[in-house]
Protein backbone atom coordinates (compact mmCIF):
# COMPACT_ATOMS: atom_id res chain seq x y z
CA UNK A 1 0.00 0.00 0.00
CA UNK A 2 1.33 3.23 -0.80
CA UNK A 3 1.37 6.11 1.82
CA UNK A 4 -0.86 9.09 0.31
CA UNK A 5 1.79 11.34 -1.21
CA UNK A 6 2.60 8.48 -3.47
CA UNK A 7 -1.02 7.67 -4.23
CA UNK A 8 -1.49 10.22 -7.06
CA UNK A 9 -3.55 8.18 -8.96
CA UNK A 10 -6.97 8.81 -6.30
CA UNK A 11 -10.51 7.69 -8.28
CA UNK A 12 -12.62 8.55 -5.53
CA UNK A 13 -15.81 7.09 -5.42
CA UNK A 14 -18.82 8.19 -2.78
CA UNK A 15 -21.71 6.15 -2.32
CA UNK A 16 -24.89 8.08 -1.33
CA UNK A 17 -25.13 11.74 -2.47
CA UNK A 18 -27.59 13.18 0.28
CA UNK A 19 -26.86 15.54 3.16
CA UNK A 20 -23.91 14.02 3.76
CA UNK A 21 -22.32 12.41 0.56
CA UNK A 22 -22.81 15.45 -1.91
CA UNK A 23 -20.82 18.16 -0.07
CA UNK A 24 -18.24 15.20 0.97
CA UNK A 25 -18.53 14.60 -3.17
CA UNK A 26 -18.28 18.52 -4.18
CA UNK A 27 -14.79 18.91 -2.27
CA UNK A 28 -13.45 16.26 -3.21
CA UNK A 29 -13.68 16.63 -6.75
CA UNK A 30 -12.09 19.96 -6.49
CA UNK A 31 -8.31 17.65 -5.46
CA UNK A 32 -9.14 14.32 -7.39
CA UNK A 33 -11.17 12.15 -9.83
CA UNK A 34 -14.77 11.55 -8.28
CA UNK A 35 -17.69 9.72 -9.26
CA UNK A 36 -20.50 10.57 -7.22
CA UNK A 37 -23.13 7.90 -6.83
CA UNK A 38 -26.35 7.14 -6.11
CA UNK A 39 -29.47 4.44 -6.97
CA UNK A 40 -32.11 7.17 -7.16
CA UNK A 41 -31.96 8.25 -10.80
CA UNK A 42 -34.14 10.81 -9.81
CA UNK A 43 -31.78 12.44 -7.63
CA UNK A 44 -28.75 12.10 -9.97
CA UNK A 45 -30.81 13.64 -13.01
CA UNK A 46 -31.47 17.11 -10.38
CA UNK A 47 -27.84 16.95 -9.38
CA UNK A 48 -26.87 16.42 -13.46
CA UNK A 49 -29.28 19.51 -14.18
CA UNK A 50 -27.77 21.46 -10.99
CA UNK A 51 -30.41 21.02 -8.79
CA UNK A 52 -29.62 19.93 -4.95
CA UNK A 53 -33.18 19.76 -3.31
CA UNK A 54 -31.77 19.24 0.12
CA UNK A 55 -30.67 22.80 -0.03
CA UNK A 56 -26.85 21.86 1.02
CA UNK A 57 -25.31 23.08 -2.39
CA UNK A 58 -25.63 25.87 -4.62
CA UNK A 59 -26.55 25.53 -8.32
CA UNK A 60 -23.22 26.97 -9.14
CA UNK A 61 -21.41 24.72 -7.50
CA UNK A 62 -22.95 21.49 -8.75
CA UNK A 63 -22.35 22.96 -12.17
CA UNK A 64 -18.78 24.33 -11.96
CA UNK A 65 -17.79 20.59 -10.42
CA UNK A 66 -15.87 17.91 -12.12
CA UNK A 67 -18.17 15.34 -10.50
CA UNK A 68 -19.35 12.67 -12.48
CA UNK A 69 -22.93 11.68 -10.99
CA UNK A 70 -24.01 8.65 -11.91
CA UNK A 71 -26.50 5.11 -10.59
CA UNK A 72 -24.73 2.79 -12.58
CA UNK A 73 -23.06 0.55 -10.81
CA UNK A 74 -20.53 -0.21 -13.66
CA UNK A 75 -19.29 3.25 -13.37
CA UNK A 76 -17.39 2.40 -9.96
CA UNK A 77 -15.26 -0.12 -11.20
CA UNK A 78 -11.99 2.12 -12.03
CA UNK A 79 -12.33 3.45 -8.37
CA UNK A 80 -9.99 2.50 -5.93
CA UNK A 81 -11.31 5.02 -2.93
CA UNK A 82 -14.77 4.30 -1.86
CA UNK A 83 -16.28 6.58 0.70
CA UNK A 84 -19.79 5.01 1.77
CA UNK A 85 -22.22 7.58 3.17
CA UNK A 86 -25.96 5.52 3.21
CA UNK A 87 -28.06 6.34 6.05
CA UNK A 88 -28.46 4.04 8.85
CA UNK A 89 -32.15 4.38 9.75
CA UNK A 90 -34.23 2.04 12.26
CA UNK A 91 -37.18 0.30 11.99
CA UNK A 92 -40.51 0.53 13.23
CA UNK A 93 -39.51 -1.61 16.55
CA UNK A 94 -36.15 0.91 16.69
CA UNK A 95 -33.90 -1.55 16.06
CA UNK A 96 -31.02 -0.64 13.58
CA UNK A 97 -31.76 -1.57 9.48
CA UNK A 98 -28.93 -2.45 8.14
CA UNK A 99 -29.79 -2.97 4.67
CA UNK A 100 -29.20 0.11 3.35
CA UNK A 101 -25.17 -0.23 4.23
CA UNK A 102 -25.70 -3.77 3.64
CA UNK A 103 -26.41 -3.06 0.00
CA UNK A 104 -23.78 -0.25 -0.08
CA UNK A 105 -21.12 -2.60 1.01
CA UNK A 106 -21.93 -5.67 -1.19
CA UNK A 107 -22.31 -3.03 -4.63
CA UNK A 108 -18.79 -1.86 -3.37
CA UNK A 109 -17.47 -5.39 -3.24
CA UNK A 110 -18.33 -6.56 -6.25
CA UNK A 111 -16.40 -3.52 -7.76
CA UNK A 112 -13.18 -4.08 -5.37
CA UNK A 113 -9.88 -4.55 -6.54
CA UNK A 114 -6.57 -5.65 -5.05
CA UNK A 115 -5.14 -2.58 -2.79
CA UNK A 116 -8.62 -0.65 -2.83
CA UNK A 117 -9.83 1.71 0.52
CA UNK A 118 -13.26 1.41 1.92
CA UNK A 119 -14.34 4.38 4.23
CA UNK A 120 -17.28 4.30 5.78
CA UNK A 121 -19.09 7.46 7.19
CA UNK A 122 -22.58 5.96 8.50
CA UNK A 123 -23.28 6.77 11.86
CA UNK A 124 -23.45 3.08 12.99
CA UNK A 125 -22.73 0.59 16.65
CA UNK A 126 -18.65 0.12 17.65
CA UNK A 127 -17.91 -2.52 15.67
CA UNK A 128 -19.75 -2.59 12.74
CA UNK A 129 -17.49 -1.76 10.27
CA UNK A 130 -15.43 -4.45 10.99
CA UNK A 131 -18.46 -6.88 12.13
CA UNK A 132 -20.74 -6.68 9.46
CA UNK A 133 -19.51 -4.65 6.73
CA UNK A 134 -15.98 -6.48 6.27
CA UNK A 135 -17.79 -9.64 5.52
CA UNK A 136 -19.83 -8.30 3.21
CA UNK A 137 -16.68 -6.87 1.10
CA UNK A 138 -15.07 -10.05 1.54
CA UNK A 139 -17.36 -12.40 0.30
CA UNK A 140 -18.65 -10.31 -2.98
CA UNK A 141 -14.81 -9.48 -3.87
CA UNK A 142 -13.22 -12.61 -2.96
CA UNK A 143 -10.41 -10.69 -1.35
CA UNK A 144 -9.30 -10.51 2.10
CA UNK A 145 -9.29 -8.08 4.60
CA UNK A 146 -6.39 -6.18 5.40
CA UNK A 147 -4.47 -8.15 2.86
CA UNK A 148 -5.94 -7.16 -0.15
CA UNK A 149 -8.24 -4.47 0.76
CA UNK A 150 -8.59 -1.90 3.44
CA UNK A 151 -11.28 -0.03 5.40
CA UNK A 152 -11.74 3.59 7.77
CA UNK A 153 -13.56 4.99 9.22
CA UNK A 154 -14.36 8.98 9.45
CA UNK A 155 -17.56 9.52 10.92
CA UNK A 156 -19.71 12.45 8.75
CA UNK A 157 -20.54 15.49 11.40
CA UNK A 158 -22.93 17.76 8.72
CA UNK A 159 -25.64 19.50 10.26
CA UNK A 160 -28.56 20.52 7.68
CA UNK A 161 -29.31 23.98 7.11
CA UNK A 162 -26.15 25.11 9.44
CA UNK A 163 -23.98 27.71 7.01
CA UNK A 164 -21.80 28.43 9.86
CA UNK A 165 -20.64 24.51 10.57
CA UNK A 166 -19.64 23.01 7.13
CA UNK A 167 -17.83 20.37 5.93
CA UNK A 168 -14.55 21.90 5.59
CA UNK A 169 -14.37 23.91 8.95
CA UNK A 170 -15.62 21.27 11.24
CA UNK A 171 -12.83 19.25 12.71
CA UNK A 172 -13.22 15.25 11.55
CA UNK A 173 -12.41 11.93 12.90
CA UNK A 174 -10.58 9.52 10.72
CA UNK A 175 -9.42 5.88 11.60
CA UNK A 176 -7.91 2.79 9.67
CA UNK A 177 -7.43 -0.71 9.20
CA UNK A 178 -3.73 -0.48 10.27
CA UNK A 179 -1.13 2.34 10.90
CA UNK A 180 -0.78 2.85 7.72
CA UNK A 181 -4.61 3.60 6.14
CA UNK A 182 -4.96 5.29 9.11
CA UNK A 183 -2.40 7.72 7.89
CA UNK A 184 -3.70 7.31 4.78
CA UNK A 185 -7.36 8.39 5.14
CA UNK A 186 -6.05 11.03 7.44
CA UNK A 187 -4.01 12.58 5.26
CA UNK A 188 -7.39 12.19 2.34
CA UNK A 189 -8.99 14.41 5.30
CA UNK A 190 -6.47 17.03 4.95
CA UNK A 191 -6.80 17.29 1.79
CA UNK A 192 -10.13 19.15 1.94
CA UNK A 193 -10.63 19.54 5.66
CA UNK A 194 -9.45 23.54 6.46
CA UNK A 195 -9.19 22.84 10.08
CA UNK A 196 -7.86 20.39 11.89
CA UNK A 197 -8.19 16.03 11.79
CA UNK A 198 -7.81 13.99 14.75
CA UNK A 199 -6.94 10.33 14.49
CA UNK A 200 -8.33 7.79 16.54
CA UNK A 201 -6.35 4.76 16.87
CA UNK A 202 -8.82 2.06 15.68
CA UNK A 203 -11.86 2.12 13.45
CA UNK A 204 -14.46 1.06 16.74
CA UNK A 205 -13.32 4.23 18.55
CA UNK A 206 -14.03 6.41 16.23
CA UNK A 207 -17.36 4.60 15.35
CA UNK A 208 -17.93 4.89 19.39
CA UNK A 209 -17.35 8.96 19.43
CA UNK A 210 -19.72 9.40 16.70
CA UNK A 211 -22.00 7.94 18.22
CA UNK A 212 -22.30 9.66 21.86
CA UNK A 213 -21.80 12.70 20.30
CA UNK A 214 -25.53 12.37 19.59
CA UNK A 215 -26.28 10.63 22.51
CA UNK A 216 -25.05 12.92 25.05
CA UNK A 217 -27.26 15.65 23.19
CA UNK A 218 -30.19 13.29 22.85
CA UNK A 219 -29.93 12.65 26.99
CA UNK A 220 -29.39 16.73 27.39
CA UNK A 221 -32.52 17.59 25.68
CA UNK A 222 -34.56 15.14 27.56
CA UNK A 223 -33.40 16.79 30.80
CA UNK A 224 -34.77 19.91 29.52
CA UNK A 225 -38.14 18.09 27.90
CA UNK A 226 -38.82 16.67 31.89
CA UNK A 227 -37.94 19.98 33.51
CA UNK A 228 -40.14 22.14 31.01
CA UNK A 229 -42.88 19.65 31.79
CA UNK A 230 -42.59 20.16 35.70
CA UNK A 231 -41.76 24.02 35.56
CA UNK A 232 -45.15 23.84 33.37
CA UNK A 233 -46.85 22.35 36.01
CA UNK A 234 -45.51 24.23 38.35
CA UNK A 235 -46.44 27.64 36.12
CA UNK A 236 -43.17 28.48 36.08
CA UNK A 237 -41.58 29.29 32.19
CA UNK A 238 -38.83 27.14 31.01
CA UNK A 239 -36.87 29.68 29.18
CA UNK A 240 -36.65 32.21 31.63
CA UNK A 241 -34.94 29.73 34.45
CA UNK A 242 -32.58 28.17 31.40
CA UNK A 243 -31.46 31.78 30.80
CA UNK A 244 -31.17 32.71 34.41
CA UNK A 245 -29.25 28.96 35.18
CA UNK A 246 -27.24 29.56 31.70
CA UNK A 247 -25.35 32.43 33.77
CA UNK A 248 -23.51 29.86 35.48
CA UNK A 249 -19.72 29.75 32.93
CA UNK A 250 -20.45 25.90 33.43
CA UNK A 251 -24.05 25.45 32.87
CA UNK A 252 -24.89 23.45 29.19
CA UNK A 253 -27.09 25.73 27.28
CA UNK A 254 -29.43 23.29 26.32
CA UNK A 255 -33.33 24.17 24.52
CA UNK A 256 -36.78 21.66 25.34
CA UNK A 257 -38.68 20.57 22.22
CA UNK A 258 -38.83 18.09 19.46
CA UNK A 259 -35.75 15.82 19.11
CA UNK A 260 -36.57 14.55 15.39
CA UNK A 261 -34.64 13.53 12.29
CA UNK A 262 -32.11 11.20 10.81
CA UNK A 263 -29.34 11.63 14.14
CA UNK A 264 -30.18 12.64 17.56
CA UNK A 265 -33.75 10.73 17.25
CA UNK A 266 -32.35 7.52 15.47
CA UNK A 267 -28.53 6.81 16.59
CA UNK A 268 -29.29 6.62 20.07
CA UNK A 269 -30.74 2.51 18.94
CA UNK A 270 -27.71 1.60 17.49
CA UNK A 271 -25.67 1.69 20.74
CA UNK A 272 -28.45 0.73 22.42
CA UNK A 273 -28.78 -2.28 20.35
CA UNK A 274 -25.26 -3.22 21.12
CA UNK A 275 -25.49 -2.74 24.41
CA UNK A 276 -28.24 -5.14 25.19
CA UNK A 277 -26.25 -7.69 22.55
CA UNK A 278 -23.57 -8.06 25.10
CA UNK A 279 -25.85 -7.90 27.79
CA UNK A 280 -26.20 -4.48 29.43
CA UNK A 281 -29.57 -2.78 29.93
CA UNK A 282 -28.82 1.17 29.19
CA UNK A 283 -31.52 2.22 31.02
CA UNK A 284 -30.36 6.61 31.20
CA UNK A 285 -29.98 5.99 27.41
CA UNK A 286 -33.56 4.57 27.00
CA UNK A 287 -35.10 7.01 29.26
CA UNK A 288 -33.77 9.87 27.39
CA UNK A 289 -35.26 8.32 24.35
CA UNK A 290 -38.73 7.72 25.83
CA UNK A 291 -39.37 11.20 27.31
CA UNK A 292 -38.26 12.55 24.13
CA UNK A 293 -40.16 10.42 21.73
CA UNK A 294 -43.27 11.61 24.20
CA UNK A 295 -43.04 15.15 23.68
CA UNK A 296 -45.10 15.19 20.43
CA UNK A 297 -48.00 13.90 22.33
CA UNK A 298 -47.00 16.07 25.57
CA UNK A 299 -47.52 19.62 23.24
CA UNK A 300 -50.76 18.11 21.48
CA UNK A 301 -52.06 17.51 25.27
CA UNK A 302 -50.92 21.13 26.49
CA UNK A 303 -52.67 22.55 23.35
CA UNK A 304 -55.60 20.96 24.46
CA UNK A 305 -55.58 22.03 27.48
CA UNK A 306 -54.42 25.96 26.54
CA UNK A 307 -57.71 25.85 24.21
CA UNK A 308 -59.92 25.10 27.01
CA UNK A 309 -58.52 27.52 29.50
CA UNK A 310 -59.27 30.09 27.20
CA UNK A 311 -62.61 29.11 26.30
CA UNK A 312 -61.95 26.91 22.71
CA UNK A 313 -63.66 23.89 22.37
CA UNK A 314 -61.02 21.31 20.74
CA UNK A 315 -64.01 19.91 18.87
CA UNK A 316 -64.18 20.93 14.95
CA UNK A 317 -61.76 23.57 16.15
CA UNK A 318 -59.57 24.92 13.45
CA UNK A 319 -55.74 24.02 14.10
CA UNK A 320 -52.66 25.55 11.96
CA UNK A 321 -49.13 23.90 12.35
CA UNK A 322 -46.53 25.90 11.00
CA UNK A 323 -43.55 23.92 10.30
CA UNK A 324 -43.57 19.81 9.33
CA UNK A 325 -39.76 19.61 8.92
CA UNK A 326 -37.37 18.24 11.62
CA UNK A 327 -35.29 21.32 12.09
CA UNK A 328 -35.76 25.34 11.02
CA UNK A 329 -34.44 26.26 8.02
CA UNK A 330 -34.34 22.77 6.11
CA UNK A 331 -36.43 20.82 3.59
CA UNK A 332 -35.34 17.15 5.24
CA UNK A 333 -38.90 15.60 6.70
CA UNK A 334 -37.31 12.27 7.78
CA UNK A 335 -38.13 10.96 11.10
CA UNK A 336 -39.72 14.82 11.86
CA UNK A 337 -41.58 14.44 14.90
CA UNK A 338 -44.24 17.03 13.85
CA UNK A 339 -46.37 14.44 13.08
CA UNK A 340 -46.53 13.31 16.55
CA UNK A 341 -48.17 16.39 17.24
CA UNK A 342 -50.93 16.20 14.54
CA UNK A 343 -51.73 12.41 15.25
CA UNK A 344 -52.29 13.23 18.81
CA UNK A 345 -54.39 16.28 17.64
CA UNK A 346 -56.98 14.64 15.71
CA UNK A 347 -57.84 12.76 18.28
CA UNK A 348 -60.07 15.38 19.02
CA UNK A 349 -61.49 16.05 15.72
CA UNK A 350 -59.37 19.75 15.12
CA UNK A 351 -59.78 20.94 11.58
CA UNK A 352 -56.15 20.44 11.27
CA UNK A 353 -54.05 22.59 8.44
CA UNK A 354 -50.05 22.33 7.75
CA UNK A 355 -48.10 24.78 6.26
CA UNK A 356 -44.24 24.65 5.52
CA UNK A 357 -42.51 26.84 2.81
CA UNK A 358 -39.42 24.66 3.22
CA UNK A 359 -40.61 21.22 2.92
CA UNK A 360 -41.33 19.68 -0.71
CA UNK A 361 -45.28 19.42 -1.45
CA UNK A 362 -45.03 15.90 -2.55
CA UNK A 363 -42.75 14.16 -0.77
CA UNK A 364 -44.72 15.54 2.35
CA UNK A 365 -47.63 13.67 0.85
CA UNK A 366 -45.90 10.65 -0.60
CA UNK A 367 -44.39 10.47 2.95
CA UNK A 368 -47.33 11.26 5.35
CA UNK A 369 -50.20 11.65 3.55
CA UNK A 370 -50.62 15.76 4.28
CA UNK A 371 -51.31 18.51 2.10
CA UNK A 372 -49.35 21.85 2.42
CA UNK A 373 -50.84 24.99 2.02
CA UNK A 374 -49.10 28.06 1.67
CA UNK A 375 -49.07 30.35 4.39
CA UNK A 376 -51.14 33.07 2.62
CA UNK A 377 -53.86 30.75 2.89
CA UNK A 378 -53.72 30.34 6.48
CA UNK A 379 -56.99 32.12 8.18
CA UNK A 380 -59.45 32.21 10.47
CA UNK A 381 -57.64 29.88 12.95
CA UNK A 382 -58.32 29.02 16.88
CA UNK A 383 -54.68 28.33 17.14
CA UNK A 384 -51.63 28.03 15.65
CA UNK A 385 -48.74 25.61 16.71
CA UNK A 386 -45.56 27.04 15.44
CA UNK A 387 -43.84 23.84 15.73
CA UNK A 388 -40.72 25.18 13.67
CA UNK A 389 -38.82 27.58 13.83
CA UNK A 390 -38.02 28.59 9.94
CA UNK A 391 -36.68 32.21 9.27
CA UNK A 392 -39.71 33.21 7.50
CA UNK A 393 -41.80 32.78 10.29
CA UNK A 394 -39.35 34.85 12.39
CA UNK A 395 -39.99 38.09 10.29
CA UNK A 396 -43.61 37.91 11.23
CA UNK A 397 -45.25 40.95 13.12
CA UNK A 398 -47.54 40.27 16.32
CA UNK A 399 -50.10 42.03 14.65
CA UNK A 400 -49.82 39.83 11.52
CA UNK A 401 -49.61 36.84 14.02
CA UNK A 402 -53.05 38.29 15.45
CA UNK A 403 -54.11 38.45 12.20
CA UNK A 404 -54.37 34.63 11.16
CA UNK A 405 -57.13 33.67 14.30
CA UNK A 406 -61.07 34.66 13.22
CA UNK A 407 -61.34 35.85 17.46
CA UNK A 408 -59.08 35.36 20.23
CA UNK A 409 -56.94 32.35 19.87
CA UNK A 410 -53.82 30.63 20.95
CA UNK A 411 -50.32 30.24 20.25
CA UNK A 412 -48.23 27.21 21.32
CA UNK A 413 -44.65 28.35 21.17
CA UNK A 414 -42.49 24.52 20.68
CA UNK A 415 -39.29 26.09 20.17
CA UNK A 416 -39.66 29.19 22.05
CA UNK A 417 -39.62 31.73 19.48
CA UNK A 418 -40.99 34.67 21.40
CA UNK A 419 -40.13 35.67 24.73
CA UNK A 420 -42.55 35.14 27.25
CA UNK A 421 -43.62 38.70 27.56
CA UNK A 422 -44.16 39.22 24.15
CA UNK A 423 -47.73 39.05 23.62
CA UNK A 424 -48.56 40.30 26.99
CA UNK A 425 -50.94 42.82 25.97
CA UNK A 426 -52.42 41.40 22.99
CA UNK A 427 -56.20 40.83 23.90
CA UNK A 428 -56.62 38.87 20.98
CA UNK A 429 -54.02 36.29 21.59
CA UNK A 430 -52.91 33.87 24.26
CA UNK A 431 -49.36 32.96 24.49
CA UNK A 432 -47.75 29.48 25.42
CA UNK A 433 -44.59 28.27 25.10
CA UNK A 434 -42.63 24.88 25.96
């Protein structure tokens, strides 16, 4: 195996061109050769025509690349770098599916050749690489691991809709096989990465820090989730004691609310999958997972209970929700735990309405079965849940808030837009907020 400053010859190869894969694919065409993959033809005919609908890359940029996009699989045989950046979702029971890397890693083997490097980037248990992917590689490529082909590891850190953390300025984790691919997919790092690497020394440490990074702010969140729920009770607002406790220099500024999407609300299962395979019970973990796959239901209860205090019969009542996506700011509806919220809700027969400016009209329905309306036909409402907070519904005025409810109505505040005190003399509006 050559050491990287030899290696001129890189034909990278990334498998999976969503959040995570495309920008990975973008900067690395910009230093070598790269085919970027994927099976949704769909997806590479946008990305061909410059068109990245999760919002990650610029038009320009798709069509000033190098990048070849393609979904046939034939096209990855002249690589000998394959970065592998499926998700790694769970199922309905929460335990890990593996198929989607399972595919990845057998359409990889088939194309493998003597000397190749397999990098994986899926957020997956310590282990896995090496557990269930290797064998995989092995037996479609009749080569052997660590003799003929190589793996690392260098867990992806991209946060949608952030344009402050990106790929190149967020430090990144890289691992190997042995010494030496460790060096080596370091050094591939460095290549694009404008701050700093940091190499772990084996490929189930690094898989391990990935995944408590997500843990830790999965457990955090559900701290905050059970103390806004006893504060609640105890009329008491959530924000203000957060802010007060935040001016400790050692506090953790942590926010209550939804914990949805593709990495805080799924990767917590894969570790606890692995745990109870070797036969430990994480209960804090599990706890942290329950309270916080609760909260949907928790804010569909406390709007039910706001619309009665103030004199709103649930019943045929007219309900907006502004925001379906699983974070502000971003089209990506996977796992988005707004729909918690609306299950709950019809419960009691509200005239439910969704709006989302955001989120794609047809995936939304291909996905959940709801119809988007656009926000200028949002009217003559009994309350609004503004269960998002997207920059467009930031620039609203309170009188233009007051103006969406036919008479008084409420507002439920999930993410805590508005300060608590913001509202307090509107007569036509009553103001709640997680």
């Amino acid at each position: 195996m050559k050491n990287f400053k030899e290696y001129s010859n890189i034909n990278l190869a990334i498998i999976g061109l969503g959040y995570v894969g495309l920008p990975l694919a973008i900067e690395f065409s910009k230093k070598f050769q790269t085919i970027g993959f994927d099976i949704n033809d769909k997806r590479i005919d946008e990305l061909n025509k410059g068109f990245d609908r999760t919002l990650e890359v610029t038009k320009s940029n798709l069509t000033n690349s190098s990048i070849n996009f393609s979904s046939n699989k034939d096209d990855l045989n002249n690589s000998n770098v394959y970065i592998v950046t499926v998700p790694t979702p769970v199922d309905k029971f929460n335990n890990p599916d593996m198929l989607p890397l399972a595919k990845a890693s057998e359409m990889v083997g088939k194309a493998l050749s003597k000397n190749d490097i397999i990098i994986f980037e899926s957020t997956v248990y310590p282990g896995a690489t090496e557990e269930f992917c290797v064998p995989i590689l092995e037996k479609n490529s009749n080569l052997k691991y660590n003799i003929d082909f190589y793996c690392g590891y260098s867990p992806e850190r991209i946060n949608p809709g952030d344009n402050n953390h990106t790929l190149t300025n967020i430090i990144k984790i890289t691992s190997g096989s042995n010494a030496e691919i460790a060096n080596f997919v370091d050094e591939l790092y460095k290549s694009i990465i404008t701050v700093e690497t940091h190499k772990a020394s084996s490929i189930r440490v690094a898989e391990a820090a990935k995944i408590i990074e997500n843990i830790q702010r999965d457990v955090n969140i559900a701290l905050v989730n059970e103390l806004s729920m006893i504060f609640d009770k105890l009329n008491l607002d959530t924000g203000e004691i957060l802010n007060a406790a935040g001016t400790k220099w050692n506090f953790l500024k942590f926010s209550p609310g939804l914990v949805g999407g593709h990495c805080i609300g799924v990767d917590p299962y894969y570790l606890t999958h692995k745990a109870k395979e070797i036969g430990y019970n994480p209960e804090m973990i599990l706890a942290g997972r329950r309270i916080n796959d609760g909260m949907g239901e928790y804010i569909a209860n406390s709007t039910i209970n706001e619309m009665v205090k103030h004199g709103i019969n649930p019943i045929n009542s007219k309900v907006a929700v502004f925001g379906l996506t699983f974070k502000e700011n971003c089209p990506d509806l996977r796992n988005t735990k707004v729909t918690s919220i609306i299950d709950h809700l019809k419960k009691y027969k509200c005239d439910i309405v969704i709006t989302d400016e955001f989120a794609d009209k047809k995936e939304a329905k291909e996905e959940y079965g709801i119809d988007l309306l656009d926000l200028q036909k949002i009217k003559n409402l009994d309350v609004i849940i503004l269960s998002v907070a997207h920059e467009n519904y930031l620039n609203i005025k309170k009188s233009d808030w007051e103006n969406f409810f036919k008479g008084k109505g409420v507002l439920i505040d999930v993410k805590s837009i508005f300060e608590k005190d913001f509202f307090v003399n509107s007569k036509m509006l009553k103001h709640w907020r997680l």
